[in-house]
PDB file of N, CA and C in Angstrom:
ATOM      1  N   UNK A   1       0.808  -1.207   0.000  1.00  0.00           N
ATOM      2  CA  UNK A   1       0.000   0.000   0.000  1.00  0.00           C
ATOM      3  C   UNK A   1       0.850   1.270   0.000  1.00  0.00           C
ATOM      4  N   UNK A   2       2.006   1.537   0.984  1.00  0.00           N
ATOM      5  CA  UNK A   2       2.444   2.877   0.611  1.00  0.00           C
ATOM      6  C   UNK A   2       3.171   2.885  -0.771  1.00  0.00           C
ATOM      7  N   UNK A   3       3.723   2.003  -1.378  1.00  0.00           N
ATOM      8  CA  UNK A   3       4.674   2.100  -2.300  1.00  0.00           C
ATOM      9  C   UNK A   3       3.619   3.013  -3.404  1.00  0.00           C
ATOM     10  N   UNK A   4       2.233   2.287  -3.623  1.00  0.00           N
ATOM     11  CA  UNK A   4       1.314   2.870  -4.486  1.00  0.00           C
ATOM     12  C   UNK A   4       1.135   4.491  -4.035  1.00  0.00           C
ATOM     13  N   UNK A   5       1.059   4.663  -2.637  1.00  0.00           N
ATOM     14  CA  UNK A   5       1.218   6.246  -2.686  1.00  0.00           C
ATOM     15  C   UNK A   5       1.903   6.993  -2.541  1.00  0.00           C
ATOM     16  N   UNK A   6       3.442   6.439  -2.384  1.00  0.00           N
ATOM     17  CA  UNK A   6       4.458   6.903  -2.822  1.00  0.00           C
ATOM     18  C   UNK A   6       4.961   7.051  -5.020  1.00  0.00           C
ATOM     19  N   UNK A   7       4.039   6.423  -5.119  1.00  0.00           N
ATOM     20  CA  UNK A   7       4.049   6.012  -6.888  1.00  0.00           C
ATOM     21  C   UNK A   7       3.057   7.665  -7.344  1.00  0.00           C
ATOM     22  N   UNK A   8       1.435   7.520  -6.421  1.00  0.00           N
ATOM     23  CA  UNK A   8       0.871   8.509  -6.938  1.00  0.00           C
ATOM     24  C   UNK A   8       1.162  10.426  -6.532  1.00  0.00           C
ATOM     25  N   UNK A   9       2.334  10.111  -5.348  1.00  0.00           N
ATOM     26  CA  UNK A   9       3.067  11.451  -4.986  1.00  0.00           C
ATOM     27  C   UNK A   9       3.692  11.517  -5.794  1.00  0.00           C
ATOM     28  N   UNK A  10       4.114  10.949  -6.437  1.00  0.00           N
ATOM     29  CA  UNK A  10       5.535  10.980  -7.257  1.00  0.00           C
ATOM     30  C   UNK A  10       5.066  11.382  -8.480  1.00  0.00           C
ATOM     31  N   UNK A  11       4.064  11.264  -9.071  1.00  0.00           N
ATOM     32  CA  UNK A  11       3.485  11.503 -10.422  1.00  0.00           C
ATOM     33  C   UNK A  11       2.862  12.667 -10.359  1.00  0.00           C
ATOM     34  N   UNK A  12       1.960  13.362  -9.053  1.00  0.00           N
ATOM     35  CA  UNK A  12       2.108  14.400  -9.130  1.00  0.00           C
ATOM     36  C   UNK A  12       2.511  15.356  -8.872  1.00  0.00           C
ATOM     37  N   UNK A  13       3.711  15.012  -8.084  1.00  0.00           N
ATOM     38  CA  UNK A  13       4.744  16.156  -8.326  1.00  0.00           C
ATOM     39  C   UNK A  13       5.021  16.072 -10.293  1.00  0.00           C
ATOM     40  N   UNK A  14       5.213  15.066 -10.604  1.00  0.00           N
ATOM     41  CA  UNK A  14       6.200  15.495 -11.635  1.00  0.00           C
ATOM     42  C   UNK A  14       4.834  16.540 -13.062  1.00  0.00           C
ATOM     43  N   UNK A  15       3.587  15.636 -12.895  1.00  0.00           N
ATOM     44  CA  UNK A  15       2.747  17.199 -13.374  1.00  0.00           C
ATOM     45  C   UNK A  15       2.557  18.153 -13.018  1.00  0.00           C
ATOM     46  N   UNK A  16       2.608  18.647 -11.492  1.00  0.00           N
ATOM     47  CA  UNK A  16       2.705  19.806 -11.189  1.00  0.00           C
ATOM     48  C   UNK A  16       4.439  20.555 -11.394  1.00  0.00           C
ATOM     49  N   UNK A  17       5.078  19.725 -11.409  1.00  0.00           N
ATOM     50  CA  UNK A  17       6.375  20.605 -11.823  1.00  0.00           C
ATOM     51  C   UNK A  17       6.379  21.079 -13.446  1.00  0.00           C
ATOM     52  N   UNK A  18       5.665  20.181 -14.127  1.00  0.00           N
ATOM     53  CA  UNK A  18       5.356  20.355 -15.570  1.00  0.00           C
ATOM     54  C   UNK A  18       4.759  21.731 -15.507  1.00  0.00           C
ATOM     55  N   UNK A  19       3.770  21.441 -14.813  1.00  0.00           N
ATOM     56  CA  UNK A  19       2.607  22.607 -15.020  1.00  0.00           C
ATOM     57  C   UNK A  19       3.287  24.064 -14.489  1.00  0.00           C
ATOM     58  N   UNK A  20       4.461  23.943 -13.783  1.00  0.00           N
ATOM     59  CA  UNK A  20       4.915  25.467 -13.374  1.00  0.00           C
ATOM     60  C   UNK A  20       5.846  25.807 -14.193  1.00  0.00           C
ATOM     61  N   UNK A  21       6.859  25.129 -14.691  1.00  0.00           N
ATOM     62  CA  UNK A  21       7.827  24.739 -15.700  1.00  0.00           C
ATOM     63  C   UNK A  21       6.989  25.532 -16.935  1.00  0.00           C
ATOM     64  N   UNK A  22       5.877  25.110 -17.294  1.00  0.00           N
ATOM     65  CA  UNK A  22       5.360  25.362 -18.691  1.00  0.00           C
ATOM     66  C   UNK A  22       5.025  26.681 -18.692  1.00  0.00           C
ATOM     67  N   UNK A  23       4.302  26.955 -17.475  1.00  0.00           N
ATOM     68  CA  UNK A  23       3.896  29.142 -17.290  1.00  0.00           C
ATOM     69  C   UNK A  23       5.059  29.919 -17.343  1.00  0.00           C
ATOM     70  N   UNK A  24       6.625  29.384 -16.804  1.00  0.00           N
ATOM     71  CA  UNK A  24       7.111  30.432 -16.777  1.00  0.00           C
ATOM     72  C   UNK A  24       7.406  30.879 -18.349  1.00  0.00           C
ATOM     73  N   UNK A  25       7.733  32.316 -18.496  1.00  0.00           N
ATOM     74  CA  UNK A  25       7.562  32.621 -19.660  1.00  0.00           C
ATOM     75  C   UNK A  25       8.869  32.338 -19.956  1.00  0.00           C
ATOM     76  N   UNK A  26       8.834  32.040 -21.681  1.00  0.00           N
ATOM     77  CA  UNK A  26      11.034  32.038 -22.018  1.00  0.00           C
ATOM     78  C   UNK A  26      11.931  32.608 -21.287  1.00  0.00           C
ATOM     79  N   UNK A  27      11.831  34.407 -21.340  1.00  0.00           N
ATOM     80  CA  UNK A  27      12.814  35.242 -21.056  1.00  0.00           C
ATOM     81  C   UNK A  27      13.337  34.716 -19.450  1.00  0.00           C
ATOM     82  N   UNK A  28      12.537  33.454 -19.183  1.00  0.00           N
ATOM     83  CA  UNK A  28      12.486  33.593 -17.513  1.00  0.00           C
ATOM     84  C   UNK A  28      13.250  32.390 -17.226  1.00  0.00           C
ATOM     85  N   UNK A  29      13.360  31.259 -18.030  1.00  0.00           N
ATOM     86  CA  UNK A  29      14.077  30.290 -18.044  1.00  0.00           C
ATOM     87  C   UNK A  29      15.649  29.902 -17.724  1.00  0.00           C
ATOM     88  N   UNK A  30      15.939  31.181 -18.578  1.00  0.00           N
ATOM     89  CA  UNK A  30      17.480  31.352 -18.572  1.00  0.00           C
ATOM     90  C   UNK A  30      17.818  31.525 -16.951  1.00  0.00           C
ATOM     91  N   UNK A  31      17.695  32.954 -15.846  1.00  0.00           N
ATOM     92  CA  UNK A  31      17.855  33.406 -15.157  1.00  0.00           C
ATOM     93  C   UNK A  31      17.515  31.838 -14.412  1.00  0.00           C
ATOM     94  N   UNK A  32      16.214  31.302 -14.394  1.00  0.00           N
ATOM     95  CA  UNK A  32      15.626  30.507 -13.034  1.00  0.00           C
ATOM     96  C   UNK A  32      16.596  29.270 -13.538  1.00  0.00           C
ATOM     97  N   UNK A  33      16.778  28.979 -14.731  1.00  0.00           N
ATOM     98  CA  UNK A  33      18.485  27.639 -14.825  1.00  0.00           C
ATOM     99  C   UNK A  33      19.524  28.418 -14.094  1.00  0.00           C
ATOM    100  N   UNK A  34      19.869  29.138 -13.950  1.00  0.00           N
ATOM    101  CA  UNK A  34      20.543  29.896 -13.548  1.00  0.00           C
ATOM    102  C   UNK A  34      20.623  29.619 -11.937  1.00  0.00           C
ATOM    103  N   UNK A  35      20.182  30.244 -11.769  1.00  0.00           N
ATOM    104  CA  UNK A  35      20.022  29.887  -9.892  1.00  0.00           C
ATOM    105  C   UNK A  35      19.200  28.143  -9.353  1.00  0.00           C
ATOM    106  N   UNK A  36      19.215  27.487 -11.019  1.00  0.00           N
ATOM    107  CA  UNK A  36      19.046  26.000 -10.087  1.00  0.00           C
ATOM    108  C   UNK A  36      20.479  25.311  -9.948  1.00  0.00           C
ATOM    109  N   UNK A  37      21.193  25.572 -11.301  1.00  0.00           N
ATOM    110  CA  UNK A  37      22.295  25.329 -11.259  1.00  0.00           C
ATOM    111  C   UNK A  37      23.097  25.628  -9.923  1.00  0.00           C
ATOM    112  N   UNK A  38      23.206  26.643  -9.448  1.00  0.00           N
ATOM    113  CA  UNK A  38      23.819  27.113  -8.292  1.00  0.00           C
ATOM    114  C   UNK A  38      23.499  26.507  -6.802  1.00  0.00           C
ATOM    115  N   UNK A  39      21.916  26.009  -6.805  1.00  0.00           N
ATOM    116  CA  UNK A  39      21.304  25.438  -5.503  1.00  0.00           C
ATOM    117  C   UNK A  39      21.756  23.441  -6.089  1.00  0.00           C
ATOM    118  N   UNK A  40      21.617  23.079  -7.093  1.00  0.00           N
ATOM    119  CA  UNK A  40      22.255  21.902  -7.390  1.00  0.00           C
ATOM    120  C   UNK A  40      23.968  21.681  -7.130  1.00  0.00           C
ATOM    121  N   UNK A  41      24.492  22.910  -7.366  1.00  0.00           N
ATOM    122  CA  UNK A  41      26.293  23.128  -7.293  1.00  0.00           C
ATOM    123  C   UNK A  41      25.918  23.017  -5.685  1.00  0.00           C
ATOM    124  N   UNK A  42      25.387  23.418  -4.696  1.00  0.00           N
ATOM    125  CA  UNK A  42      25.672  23.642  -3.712  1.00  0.00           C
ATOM    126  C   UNK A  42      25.594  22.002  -2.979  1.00  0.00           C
ATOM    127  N   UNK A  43      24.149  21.488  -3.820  1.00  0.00           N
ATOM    128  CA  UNK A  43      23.503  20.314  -3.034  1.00  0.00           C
ATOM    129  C   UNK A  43      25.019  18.991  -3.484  1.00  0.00           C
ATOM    130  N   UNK A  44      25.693  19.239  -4.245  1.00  0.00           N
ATOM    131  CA  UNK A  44      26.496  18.399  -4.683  1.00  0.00           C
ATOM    132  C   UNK A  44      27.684  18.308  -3.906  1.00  0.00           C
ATOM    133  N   UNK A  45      27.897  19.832  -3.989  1.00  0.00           N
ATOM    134  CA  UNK A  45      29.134  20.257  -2.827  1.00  0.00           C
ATOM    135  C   UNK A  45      28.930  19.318  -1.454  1.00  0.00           C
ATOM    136  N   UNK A  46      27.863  19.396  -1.287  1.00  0.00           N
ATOM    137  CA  UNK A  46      27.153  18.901   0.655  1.00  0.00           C
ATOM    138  C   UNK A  46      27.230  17.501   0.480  1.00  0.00           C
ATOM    139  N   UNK A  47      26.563  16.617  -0.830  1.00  0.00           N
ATOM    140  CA  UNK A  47      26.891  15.254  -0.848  1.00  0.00           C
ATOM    141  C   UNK A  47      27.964  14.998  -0.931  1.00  0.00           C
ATOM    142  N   UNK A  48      28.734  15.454  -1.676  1.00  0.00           N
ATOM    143  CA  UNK A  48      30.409  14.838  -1.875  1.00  0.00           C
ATOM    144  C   UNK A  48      31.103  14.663  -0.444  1.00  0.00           C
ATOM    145  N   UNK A  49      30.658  16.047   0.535  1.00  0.00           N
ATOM    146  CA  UNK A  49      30.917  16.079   1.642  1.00  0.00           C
ATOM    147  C   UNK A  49      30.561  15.200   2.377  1.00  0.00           C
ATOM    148  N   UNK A  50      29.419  14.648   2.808  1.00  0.00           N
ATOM    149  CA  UNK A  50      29.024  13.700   3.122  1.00  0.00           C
ATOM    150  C   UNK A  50      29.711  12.711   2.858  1.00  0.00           C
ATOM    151  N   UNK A  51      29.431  11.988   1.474  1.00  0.00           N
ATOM    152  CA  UNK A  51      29.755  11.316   1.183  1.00  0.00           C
ATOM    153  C   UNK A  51      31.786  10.374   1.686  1.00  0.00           C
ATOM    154  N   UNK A  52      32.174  11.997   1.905  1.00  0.00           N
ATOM    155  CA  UNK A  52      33.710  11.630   2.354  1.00  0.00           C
ATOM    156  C   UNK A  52      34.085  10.856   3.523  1.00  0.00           C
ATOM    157  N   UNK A  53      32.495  10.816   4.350  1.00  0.00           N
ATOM    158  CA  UNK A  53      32.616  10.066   5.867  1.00  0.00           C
ATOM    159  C   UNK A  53      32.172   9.046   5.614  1.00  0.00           C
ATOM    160  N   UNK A  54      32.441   8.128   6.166  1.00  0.00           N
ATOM    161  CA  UNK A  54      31.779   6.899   5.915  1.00  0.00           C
ATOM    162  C   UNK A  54      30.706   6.673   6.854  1.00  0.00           C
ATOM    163  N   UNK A  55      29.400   6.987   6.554  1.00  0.00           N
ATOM    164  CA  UNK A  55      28.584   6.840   7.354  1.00  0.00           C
ATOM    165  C   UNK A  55      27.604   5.837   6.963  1.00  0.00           C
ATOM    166  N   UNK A  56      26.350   5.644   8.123  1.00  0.00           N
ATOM    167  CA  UNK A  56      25.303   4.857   7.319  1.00  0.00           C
ATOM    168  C   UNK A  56      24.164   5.950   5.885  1.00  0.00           C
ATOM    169  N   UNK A  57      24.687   6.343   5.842  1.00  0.00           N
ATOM    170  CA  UNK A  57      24.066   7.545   5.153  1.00  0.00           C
ATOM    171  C   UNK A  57      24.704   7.686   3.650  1.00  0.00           C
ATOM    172  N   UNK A  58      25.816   7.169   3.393  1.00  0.00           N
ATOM    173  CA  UNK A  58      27.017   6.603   2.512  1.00  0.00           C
ATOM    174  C   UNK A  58      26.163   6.358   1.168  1.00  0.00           C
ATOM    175  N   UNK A  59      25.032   5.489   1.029  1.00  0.00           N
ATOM    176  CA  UNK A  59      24.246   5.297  -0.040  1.00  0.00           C
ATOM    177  C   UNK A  59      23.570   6.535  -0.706  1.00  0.00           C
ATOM    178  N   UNK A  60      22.945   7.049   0.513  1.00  0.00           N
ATOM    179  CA  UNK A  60      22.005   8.409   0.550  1.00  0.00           C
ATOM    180  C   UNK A  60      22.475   9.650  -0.041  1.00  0.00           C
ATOM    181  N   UNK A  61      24.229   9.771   0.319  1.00  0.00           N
ATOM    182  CA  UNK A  61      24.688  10.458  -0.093  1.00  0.00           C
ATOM    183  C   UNK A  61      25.141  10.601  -1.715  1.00  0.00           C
ATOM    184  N   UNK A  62      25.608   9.233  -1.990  1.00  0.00           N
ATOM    185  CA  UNK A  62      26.044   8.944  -3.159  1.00  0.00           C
ATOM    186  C   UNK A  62      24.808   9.192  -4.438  1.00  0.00           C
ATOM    187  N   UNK A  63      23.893   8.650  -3.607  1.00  0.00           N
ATOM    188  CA  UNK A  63      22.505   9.048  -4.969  1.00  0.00           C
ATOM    189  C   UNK A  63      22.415  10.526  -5.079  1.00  0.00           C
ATOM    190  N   UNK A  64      22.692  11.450  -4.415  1.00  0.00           N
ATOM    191  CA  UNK A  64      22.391  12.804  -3.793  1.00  0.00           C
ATOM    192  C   UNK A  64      23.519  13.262  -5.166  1.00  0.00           C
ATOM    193  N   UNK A  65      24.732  12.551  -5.006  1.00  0.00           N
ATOM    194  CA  UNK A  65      25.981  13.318  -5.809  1.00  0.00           C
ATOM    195  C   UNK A  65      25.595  12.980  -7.242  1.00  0.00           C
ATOM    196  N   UNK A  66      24.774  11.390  -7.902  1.00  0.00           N
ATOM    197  CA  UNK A  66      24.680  11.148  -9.192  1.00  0.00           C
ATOM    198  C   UNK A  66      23.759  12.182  -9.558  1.00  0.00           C
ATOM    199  N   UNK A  67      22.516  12.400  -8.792  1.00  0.00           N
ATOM    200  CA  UNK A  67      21.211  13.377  -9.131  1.00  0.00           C
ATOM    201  C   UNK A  67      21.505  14.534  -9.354  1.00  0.00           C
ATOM    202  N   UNK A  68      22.393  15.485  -8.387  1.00  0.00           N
ATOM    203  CA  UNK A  68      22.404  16.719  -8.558  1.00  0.00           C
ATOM    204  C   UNK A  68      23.990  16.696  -9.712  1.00  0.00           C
ATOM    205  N   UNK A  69      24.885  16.071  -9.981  1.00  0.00           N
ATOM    206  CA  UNK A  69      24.987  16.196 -11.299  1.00  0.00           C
ATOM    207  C   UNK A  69      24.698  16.566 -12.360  1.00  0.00           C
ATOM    208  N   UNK A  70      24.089  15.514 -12.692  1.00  0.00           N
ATOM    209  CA  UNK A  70      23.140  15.624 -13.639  1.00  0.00           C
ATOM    210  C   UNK A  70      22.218  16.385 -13.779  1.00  0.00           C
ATOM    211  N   UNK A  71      21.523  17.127 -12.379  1.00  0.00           N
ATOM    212  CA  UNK A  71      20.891  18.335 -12.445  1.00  0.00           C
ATOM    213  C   UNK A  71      21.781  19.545 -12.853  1.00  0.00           C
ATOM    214  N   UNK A  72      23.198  19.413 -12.404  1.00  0.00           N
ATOM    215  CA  UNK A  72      24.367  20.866 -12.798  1.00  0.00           C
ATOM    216  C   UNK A  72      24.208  20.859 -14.499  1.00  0.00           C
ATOM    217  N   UNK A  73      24.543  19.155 -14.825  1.00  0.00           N
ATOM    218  CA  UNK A  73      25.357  19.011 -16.211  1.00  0.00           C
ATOM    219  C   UNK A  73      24.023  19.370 -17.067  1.00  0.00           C
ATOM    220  N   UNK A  74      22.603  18.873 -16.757  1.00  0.00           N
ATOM    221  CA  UNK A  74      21.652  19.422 -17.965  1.00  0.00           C
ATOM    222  C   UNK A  74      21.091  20.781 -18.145  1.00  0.00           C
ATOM    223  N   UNK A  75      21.707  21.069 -17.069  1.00  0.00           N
ATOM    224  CA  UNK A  75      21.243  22.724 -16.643  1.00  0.00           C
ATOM    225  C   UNK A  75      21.989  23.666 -17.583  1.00  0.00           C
ATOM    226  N   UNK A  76      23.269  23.272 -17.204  1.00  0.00           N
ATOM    227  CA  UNK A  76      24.275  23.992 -18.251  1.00  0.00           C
ATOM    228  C   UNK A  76      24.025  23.978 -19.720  1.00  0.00           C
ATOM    229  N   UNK A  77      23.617  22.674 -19.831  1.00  0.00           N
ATOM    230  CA  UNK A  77      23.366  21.981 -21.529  1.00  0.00           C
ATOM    231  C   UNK A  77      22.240  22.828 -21.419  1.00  0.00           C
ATOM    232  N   UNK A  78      20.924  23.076 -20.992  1.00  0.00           N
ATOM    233  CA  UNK A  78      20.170  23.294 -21.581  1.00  0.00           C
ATOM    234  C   UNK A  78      19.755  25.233 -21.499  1.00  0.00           C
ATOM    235  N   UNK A  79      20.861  25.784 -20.180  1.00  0.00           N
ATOM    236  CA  UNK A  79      21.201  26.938 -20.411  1.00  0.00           C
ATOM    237  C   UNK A  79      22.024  27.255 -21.978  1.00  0.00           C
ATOM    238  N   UNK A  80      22.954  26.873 -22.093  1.00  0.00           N
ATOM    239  CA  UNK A  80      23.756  26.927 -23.144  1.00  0.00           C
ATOM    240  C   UNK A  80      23.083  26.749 -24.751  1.00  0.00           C
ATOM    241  N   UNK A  81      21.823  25.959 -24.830  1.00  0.00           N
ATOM    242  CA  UNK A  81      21.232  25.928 -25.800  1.00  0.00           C
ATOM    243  C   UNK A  81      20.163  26.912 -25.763  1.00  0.00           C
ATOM    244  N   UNK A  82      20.045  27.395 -24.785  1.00  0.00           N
ATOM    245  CA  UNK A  82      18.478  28.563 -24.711  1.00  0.00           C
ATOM    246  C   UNK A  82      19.828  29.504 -25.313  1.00  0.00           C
ATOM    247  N   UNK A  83      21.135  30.192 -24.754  1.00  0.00           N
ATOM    248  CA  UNK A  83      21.598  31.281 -25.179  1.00  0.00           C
ATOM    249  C   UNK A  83      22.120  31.311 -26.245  1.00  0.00           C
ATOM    250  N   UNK A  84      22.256  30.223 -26.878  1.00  0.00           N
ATOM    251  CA  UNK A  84      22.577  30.230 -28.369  1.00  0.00           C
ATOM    252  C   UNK A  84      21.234  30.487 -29.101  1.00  0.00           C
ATOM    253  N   UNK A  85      20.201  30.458 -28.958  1.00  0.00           N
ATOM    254  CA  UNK A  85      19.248  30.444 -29.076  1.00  0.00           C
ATOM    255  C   UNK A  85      18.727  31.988 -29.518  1.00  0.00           C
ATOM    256  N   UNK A  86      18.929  32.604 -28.315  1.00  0.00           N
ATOM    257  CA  UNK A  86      18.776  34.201 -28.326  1.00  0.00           C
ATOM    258  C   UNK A  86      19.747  34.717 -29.101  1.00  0.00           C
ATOM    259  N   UNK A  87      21.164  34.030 -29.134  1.00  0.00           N
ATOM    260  CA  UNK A  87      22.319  34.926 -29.550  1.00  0.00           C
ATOM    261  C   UNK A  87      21.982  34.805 -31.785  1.00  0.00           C
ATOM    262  N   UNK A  88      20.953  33.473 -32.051  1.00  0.00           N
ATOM    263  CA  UNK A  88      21.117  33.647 -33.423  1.00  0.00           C
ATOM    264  C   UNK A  88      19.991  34.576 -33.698  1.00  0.00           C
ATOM    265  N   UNK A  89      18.788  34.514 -33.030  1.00  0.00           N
ATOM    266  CA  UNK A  89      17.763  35.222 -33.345  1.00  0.00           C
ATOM    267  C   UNK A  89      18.218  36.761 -33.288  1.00  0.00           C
ATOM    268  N   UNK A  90      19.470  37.486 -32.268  1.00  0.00           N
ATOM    269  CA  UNK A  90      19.746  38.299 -32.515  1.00  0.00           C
ATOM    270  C   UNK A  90      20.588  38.656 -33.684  1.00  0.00           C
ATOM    271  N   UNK A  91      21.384  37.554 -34.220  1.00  0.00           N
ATOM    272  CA  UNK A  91      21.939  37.767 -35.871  1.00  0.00           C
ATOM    273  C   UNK A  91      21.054  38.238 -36.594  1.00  0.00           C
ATOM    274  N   UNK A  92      19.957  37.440 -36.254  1.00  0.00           N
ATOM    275  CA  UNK A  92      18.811  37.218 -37.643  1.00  0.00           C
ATOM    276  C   UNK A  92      18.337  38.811 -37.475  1.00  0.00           C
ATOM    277  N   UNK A  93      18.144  39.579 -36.705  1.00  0.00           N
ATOM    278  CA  UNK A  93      17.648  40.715 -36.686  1.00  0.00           C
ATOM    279  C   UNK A  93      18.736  42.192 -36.948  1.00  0.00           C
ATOM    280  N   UNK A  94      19.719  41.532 -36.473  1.00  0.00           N
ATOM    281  CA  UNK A  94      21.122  42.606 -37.206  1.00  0.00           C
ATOM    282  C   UNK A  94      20.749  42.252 -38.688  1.00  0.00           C
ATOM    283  N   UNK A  95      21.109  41.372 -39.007  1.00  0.00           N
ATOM    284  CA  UNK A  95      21.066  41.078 -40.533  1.00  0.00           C
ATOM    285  C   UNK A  95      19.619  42.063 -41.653  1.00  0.00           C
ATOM    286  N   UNK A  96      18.317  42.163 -40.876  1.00  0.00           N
ATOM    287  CA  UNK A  96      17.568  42.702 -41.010  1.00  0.00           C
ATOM    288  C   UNK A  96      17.374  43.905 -41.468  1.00  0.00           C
TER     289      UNK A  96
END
């Protein structure tokens, strides 16, 4: 029984993160990657830390360091593709 409502928390978080994700407007994306990147850099910093003790917590930590990774590394990727993004549309309008 909890696993199922741990299954149906889990699903709606991930539509309600959709659903806030989708309102913010473009121009707003950049800035808010921006400062997730930085709260993910931090959360990574704290696992690694963790992670350096050997505690019972050792697992907890280690998932903590693969996740927020990958939260830094797609953040960047997908910062980096929004500003290329802006930077051609601004060609396209010099060119104009």
């Amino acid at each position: 029984m909890p696993a199922a409502v741990l299954l149906v928390f889990v699903l709606a978080c991930a539509v309600l993160g959709y659903r806030v994700i989708a309102a913010v407007p473009p121009l707003l994306h950049t800035p808010l990657m921006s400062g997730m990147n930085a709260l993910s850099g931090i959360t990574l910093l704290v696992a690694l830390s963790a992670l350096s003790h050997e505690e019972p917590g050792s697992l907890l930590a280690l998932a903590a360091v693969v996740l927020a990774t990958g939260n830094v590394v797609g953040g960047f990727w997908v910062t980096e593709r929004m500003l290329r993004m802006f930077h051609q549309r601004g060609k396209q309008e010099a060119e104009e």
